[in-house]
PDB file of N, CA and C in Angstrom:
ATOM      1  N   UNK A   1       6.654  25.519  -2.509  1.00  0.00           N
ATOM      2  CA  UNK A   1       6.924  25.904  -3.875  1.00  0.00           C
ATOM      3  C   UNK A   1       6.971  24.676  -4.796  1.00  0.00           C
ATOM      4  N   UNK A   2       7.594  23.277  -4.351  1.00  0.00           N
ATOM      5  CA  UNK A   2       7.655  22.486  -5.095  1.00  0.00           C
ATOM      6  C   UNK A   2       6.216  21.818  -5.342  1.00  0.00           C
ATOM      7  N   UNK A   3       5.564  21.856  -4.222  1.00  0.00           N
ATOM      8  CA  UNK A   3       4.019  21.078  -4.478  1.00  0.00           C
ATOM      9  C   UNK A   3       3.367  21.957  -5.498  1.00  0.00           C
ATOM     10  N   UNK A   4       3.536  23.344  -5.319  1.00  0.00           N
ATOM     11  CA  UNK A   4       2.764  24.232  -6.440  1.00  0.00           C
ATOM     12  C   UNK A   4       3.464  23.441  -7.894  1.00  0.00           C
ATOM     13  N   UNK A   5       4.411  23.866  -8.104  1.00  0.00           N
ATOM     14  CA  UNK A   5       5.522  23.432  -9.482  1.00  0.00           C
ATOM     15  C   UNK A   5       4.719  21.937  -9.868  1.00  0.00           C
ATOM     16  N   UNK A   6       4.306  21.207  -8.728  1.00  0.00           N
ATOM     17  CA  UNK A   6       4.356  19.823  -9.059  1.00  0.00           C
ATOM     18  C   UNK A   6       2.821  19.951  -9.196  1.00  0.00           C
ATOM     19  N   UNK A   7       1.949  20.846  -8.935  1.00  0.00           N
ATOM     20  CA  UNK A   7       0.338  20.899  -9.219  1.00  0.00           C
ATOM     21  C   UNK A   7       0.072  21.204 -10.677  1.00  0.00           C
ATOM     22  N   UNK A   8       1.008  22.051 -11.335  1.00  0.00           N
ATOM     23  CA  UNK A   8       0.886  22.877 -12.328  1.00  0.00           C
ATOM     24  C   UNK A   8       1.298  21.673 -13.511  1.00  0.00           C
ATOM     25  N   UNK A   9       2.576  20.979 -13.473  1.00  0.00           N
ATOM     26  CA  UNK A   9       3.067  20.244 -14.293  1.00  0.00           C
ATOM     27  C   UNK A   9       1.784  18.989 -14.426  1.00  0.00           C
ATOM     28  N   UNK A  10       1.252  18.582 -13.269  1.00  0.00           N
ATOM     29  CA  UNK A  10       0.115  17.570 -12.856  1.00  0.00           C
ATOM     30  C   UNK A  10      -1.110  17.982 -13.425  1.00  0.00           C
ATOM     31  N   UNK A  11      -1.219  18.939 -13.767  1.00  0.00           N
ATOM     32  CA  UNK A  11      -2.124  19.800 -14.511  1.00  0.00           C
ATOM     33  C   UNK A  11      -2.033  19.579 -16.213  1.00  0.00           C
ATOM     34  N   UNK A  12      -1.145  20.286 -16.675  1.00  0.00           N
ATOM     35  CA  UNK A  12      -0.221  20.172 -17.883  1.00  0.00           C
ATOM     36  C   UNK A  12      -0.957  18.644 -18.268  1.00  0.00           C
ATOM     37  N   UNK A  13      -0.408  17.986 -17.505  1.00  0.00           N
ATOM     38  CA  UNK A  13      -0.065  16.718 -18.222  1.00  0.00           C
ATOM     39  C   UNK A  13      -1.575  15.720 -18.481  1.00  0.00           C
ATOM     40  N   UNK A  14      -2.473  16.057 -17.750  1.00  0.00           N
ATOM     41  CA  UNK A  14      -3.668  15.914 -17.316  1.00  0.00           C
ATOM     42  C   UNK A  14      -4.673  15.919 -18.384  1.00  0.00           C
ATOM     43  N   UNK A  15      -4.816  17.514 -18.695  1.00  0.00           N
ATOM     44  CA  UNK A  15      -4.624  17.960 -19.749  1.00  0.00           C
ATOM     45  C   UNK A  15      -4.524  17.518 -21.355  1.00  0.00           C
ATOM     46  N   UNK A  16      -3.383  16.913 -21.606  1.00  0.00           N
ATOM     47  CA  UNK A  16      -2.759  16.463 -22.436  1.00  0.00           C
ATOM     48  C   UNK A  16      -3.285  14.543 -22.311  1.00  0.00           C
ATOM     49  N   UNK A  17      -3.997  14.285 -21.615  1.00  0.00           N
ATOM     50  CA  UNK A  17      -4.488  12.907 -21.744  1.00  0.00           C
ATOM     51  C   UNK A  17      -3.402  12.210 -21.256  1.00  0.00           C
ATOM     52  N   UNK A  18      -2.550  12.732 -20.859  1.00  0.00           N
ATOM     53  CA  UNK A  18      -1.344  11.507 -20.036  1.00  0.00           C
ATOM     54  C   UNK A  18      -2.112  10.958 -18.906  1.00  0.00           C
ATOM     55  N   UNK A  19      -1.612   9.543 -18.299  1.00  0.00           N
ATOM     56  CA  UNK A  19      -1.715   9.084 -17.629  1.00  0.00           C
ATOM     57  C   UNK A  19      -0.628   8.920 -15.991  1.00  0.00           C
ATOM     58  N   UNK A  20      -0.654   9.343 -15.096  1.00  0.00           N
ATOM     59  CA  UNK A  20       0.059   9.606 -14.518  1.00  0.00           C
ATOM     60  C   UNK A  20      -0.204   8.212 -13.363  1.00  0.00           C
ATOM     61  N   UNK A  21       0.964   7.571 -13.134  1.00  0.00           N
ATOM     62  CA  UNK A  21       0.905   6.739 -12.016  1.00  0.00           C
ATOM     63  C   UNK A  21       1.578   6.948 -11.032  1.00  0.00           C
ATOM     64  N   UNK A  22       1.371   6.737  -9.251  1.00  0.00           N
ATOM     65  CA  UNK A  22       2.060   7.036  -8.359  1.00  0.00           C
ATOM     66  C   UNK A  22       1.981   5.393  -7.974  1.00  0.00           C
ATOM     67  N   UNK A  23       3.303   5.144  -7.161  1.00  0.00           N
ATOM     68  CA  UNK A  23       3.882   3.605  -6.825  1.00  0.00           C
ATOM     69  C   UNK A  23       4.409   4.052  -5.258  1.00  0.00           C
ATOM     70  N   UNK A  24       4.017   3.342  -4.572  1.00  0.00           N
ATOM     71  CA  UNK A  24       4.243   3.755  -2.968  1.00  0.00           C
ATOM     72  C   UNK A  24       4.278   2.366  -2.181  1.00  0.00           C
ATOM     73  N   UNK A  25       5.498   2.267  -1.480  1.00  0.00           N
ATOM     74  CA  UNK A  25       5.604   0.864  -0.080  1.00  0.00           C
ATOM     75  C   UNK A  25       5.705   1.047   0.876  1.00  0.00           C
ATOM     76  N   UNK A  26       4.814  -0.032   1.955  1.00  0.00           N
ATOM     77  CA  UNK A  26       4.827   0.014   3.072  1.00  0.00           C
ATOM     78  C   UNK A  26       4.581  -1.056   3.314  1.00  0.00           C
ATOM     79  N   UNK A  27       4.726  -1.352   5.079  1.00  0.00           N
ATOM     80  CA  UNK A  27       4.262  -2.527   5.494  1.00  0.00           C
ATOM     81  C   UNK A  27       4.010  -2.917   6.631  1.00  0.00           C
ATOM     82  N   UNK A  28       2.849  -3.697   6.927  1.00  0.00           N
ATOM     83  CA  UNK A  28       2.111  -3.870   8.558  1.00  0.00           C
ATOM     84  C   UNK A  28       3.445  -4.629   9.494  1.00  0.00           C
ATOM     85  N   UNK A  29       3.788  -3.989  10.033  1.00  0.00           N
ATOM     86  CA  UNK A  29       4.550  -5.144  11.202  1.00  0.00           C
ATOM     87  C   UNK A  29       4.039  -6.233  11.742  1.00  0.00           C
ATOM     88  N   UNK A  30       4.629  -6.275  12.913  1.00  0.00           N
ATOM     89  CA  UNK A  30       3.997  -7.311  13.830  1.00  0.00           C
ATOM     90  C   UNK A  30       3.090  -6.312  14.487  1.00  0.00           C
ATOM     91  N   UNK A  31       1.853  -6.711  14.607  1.00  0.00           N
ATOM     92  CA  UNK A  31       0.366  -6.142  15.059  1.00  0.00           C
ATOM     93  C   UNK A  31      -0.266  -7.293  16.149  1.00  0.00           C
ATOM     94  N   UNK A  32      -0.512  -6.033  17.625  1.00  0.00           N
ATOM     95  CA  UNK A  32      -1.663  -7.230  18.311  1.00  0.00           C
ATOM     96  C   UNK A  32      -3.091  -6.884  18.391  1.00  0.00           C
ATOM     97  N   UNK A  33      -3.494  -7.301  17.163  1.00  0.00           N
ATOM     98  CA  UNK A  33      -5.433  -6.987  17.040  1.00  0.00           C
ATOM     99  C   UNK A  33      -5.889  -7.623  18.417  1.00  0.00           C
ATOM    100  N   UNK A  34      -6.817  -6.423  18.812  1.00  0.00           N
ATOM    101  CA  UNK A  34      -7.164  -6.862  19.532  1.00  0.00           C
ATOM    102  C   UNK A  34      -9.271  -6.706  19.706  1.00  0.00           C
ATOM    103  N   UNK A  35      -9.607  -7.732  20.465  1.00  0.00           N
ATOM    104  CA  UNK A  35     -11.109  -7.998  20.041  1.00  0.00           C
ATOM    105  C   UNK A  35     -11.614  -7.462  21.421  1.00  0.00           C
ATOM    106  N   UNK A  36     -12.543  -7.595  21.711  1.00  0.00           N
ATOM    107  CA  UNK A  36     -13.606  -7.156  22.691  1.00  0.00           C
ATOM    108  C   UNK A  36     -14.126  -8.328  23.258  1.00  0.00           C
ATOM    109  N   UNK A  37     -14.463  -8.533  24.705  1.00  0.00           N
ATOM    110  CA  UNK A  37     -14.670  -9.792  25.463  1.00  0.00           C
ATOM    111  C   UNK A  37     -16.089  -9.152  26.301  1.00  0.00           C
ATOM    112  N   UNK A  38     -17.073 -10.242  26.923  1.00  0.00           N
ATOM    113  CA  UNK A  38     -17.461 -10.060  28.178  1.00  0.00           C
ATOM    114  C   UNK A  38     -16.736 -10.366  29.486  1.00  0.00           C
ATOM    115  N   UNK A  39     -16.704  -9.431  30.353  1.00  0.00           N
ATOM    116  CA  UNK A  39     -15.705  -9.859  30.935  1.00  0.00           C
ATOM    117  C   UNK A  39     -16.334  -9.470  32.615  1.00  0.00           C
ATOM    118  N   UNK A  40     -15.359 -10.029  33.619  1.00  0.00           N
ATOM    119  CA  UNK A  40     -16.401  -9.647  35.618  1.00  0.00           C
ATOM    120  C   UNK A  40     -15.513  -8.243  35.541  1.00  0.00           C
ATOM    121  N   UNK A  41     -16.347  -7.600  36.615  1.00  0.00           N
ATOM    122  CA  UNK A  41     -16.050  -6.542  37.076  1.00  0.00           C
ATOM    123  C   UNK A  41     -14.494  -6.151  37.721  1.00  0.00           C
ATOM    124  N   UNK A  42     -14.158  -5.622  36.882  1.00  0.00           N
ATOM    125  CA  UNK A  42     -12.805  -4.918  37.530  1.00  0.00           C
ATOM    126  C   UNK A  42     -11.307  -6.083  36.969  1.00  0.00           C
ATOM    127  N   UNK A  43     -11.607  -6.827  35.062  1.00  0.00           N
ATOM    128  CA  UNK A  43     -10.782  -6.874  34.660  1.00  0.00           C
ATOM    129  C   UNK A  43     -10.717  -6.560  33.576  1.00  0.00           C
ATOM    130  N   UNK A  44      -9.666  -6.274  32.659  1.00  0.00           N
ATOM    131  CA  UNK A  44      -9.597  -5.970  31.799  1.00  0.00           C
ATOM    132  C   UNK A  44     -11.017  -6.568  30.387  1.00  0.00           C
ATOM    133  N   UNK A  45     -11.299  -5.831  29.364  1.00  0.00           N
ATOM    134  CA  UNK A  45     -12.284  -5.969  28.540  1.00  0.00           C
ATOM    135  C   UNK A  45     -11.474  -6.249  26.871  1.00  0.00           C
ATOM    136  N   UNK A  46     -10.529  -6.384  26.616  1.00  0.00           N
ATOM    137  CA  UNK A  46      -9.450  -6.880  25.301  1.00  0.00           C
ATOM    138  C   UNK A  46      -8.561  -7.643  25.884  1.00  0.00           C
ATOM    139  N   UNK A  47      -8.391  -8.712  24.681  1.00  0.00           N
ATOM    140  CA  UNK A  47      -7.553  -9.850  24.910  1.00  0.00           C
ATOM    141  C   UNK A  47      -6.923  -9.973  23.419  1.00  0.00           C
ATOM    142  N   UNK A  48      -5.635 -10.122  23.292  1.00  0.00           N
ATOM    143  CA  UNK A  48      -4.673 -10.571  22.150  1.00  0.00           C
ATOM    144  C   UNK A  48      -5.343 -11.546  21.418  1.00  0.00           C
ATOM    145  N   UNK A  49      -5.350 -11.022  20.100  1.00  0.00           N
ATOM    146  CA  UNK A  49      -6.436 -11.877  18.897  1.00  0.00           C
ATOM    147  C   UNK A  49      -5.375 -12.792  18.253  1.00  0.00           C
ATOM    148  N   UNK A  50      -4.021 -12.544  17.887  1.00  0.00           N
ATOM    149  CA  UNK A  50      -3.250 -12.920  17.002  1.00  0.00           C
ATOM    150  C   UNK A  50      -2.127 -11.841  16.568  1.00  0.00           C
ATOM    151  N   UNK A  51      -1.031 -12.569  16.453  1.00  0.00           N
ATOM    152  CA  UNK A  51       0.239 -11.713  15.942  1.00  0.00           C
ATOM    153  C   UNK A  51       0.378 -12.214  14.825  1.00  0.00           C
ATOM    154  N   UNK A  52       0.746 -11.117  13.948  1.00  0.00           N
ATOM    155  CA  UNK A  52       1.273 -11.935  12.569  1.00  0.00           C
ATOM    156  C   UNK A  52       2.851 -11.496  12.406  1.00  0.00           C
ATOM    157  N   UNK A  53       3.754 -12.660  12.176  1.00  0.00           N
ATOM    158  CA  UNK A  53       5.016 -12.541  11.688  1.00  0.00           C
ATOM    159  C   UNK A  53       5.121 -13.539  10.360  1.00  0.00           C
ATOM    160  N   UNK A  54       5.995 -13.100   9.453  1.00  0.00           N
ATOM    161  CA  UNK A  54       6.574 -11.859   9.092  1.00  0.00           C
ATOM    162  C   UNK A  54       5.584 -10.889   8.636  1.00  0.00           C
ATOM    163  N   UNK A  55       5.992 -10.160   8.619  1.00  0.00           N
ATOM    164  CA  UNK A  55       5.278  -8.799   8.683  1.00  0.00           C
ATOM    165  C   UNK A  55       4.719  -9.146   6.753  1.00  0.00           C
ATOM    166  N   UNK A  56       3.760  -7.937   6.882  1.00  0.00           N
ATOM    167  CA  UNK A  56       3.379  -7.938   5.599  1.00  0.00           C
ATOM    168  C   UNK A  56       3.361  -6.559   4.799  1.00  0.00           C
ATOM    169  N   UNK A  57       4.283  -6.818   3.419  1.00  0.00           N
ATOM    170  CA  UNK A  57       4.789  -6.114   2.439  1.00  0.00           C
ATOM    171  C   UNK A  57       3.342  -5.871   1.580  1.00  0.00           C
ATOM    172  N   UNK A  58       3.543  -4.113   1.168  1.00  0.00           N
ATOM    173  CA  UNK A  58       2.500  -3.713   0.460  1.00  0.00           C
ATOM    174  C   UNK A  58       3.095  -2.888  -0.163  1.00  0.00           C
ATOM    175  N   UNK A  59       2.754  -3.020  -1.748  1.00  0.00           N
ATOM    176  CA  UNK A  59       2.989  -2.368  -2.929  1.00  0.00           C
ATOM    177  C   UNK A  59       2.205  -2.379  -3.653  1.00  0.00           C
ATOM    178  N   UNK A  60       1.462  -0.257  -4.119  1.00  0.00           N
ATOM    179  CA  UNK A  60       0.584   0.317  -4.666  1.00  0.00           C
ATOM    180  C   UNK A  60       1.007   1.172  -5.413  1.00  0.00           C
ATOM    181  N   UNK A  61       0.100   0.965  -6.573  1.00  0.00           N
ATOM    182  CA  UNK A  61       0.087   2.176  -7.587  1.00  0.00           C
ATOM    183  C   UNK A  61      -1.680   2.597  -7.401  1.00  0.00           C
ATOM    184  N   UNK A  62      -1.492   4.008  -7.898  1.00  0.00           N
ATOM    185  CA  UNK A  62      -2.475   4.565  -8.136  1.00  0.00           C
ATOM    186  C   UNK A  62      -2.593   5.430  -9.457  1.00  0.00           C
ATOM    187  N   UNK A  63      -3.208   5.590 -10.827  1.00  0.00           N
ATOM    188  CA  UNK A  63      -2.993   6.110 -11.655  1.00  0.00           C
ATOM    189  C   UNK A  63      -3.986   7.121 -11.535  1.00  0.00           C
ATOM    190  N   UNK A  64      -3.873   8.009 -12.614  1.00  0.00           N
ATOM    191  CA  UNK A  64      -4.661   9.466 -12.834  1.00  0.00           C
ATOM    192  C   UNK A  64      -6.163   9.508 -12.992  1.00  0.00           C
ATOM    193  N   UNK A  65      -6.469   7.965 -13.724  1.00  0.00           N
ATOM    194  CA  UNK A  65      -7.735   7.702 -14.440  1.00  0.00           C
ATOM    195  C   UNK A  65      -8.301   6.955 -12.887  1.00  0.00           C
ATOM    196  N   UNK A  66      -7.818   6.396 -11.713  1.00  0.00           N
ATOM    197  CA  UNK A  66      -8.386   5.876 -10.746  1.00  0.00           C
ATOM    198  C   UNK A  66      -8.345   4.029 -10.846  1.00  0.00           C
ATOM    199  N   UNK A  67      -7.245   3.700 -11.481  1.00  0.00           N
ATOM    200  CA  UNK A  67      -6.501   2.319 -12.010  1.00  0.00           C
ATOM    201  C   UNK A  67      -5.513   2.315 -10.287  1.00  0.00           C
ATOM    202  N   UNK A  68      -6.000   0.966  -9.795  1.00  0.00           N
ATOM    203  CA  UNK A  68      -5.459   0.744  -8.471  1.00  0.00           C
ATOM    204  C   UNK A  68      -4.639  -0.806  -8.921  1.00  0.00           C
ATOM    205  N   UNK A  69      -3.309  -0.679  -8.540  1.00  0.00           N
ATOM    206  CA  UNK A  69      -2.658  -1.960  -8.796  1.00  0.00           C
ATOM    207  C   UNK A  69      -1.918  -2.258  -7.383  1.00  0.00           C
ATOM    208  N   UNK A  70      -2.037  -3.204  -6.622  1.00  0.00           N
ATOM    209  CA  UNK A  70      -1.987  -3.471  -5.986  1.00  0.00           C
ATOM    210  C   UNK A  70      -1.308  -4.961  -5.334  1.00  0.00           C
ATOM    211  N   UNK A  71       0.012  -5.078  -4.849  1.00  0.00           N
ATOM    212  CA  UNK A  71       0.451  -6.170  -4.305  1.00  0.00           C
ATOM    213  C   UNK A  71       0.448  -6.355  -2.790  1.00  0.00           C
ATOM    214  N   UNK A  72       0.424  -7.526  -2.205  1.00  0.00           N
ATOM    215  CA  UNK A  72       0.715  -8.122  -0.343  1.00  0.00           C
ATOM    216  C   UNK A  72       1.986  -9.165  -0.628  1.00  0.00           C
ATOM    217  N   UNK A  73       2.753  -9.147  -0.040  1.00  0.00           N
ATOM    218  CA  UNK A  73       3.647 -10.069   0.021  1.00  0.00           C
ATOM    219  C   UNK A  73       3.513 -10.728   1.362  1.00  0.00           C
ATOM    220  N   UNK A  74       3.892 -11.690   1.961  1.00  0.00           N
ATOM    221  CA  UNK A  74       4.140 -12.036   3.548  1.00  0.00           C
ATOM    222  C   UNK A  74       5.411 -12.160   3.482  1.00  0.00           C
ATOM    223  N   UNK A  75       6.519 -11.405   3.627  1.00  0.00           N
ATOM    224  CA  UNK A  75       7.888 -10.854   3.748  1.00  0.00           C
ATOM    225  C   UNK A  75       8.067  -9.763   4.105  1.00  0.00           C
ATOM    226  N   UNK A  76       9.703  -9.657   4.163  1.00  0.00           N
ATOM    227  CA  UNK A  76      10.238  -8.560   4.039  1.00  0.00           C
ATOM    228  C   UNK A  76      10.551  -7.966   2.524  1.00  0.00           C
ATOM    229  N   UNK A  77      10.107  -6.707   2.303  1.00  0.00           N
ATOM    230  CA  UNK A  77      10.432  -6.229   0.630  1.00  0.00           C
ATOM    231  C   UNK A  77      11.744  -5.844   0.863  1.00  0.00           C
ATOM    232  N   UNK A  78      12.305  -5.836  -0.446  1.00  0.00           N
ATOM    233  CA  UNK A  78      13.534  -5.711  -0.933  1.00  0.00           C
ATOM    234  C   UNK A  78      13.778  -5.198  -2.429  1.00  0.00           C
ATOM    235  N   UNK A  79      14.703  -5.180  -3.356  1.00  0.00           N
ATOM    236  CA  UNK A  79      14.708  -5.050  -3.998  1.00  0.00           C
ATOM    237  C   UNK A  79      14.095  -5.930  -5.227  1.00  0.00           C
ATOM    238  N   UNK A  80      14.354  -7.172  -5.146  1.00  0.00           N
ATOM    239  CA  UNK A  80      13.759  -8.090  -5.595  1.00  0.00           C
ATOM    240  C   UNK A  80      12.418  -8.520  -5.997  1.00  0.00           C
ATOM    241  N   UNK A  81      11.729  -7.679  -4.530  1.00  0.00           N
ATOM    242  CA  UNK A  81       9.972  -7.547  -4.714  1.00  0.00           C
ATOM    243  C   UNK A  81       9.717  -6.602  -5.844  1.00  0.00           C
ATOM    244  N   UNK A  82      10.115  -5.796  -5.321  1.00  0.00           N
ATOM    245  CA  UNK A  82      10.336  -4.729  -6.168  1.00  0.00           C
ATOM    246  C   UNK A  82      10.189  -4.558  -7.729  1.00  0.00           C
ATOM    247  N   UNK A  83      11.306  -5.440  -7.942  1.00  0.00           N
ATOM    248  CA  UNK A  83      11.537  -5.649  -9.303  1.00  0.00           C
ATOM    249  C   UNK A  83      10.215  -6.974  -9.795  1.00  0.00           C
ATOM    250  N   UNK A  84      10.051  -7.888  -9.036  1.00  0.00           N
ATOM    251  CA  UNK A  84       9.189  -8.390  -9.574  1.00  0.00           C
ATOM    252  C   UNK A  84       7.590  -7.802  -9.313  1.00  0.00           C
ATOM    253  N   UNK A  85       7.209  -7.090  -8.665  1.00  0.00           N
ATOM    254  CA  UNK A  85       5.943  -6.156  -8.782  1.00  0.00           C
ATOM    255  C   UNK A  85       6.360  -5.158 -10.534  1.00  0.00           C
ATOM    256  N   UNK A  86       7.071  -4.366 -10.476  1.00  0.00           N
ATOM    257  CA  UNK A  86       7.609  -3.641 -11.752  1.00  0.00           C
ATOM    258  C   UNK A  86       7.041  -5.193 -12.865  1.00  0.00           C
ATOM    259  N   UNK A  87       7.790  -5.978 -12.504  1.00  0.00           N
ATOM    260  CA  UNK A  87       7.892  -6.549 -14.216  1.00  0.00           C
ATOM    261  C   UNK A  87       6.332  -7.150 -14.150  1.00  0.00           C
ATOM    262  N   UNK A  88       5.505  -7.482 -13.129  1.00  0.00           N
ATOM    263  CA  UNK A  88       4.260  -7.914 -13.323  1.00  0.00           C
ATOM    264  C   UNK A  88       3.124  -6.720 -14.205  1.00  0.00           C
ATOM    265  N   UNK A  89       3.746  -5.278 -13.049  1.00  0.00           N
ATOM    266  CA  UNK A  89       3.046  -4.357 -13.577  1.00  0.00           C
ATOM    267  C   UNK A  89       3.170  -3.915 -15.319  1.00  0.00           C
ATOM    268  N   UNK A  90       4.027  -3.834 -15.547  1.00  0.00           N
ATOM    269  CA  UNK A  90       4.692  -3.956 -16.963  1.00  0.00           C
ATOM    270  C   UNK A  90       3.681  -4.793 -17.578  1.00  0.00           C
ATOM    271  N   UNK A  91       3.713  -6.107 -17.663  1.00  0.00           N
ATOM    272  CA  UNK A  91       2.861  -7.210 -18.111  1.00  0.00           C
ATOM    273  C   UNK A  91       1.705  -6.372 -18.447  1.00  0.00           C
ATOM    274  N   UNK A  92       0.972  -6.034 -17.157  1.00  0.00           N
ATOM    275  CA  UNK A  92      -0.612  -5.646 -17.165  1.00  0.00           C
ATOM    276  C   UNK A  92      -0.791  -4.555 -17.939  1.00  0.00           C
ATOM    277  N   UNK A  93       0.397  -3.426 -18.149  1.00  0.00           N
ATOM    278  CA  UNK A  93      -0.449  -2.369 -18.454  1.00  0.00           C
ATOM    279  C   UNK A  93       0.113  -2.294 -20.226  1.00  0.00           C
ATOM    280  N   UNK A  94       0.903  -3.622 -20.594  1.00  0.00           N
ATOM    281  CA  UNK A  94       0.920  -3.872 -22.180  1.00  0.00           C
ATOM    282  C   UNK A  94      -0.366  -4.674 -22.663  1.00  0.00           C
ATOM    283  N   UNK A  95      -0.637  -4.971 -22.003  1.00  0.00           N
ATOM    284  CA  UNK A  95      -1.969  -5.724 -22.218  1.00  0.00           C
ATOM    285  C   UNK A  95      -2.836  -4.630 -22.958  1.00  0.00           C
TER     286      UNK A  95
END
């Protein structure tokens, strides 16, 4: 019921030439990429490419018109990121 409510208002507003932005975080942990080898018969065929620590912080917007804003941090996010992604984004979209 709420996704309907929230299609209709998304509609509405659409409509009306608003611009709608969505802002969403996440972030890669520690990851073991792994590559492809030649290798003899009867051992393993992947070998550990690289770990990355600290993990890496990602913060996205996506707007209505198809406007992608986009941050990587190499941290942990917090509030702080946060706030400074906000005040960058701010910047850009007074421009």
């Amino acid at each position: 019921m709420l996704r309907q409510q929230f299609a209709l208002r998304f509609i509405d507003l659409i409509a009306q030439n608003k611009v709608v932005l969505n802002i969403d975080e996440t972030w890669l942990g520690m990851s073991d990429f792994r590559r492809r080898k030649w290798r003899a018969h009867g051992t393993t065929n992947s070998v550990a490419k690289m770990m990355m620590q600290p993990r890496i912080s990602m913060i996205a917007g996506l707007d209505s018109i198809g406007n992608v804003y986009l941050s990587l941090v190499q941290s942990n996010s917090n509030n702080k990121v946060m706030e400074v992604f906000f005040q960058q984004l701010v910047k850009k979209l007074d421009k």
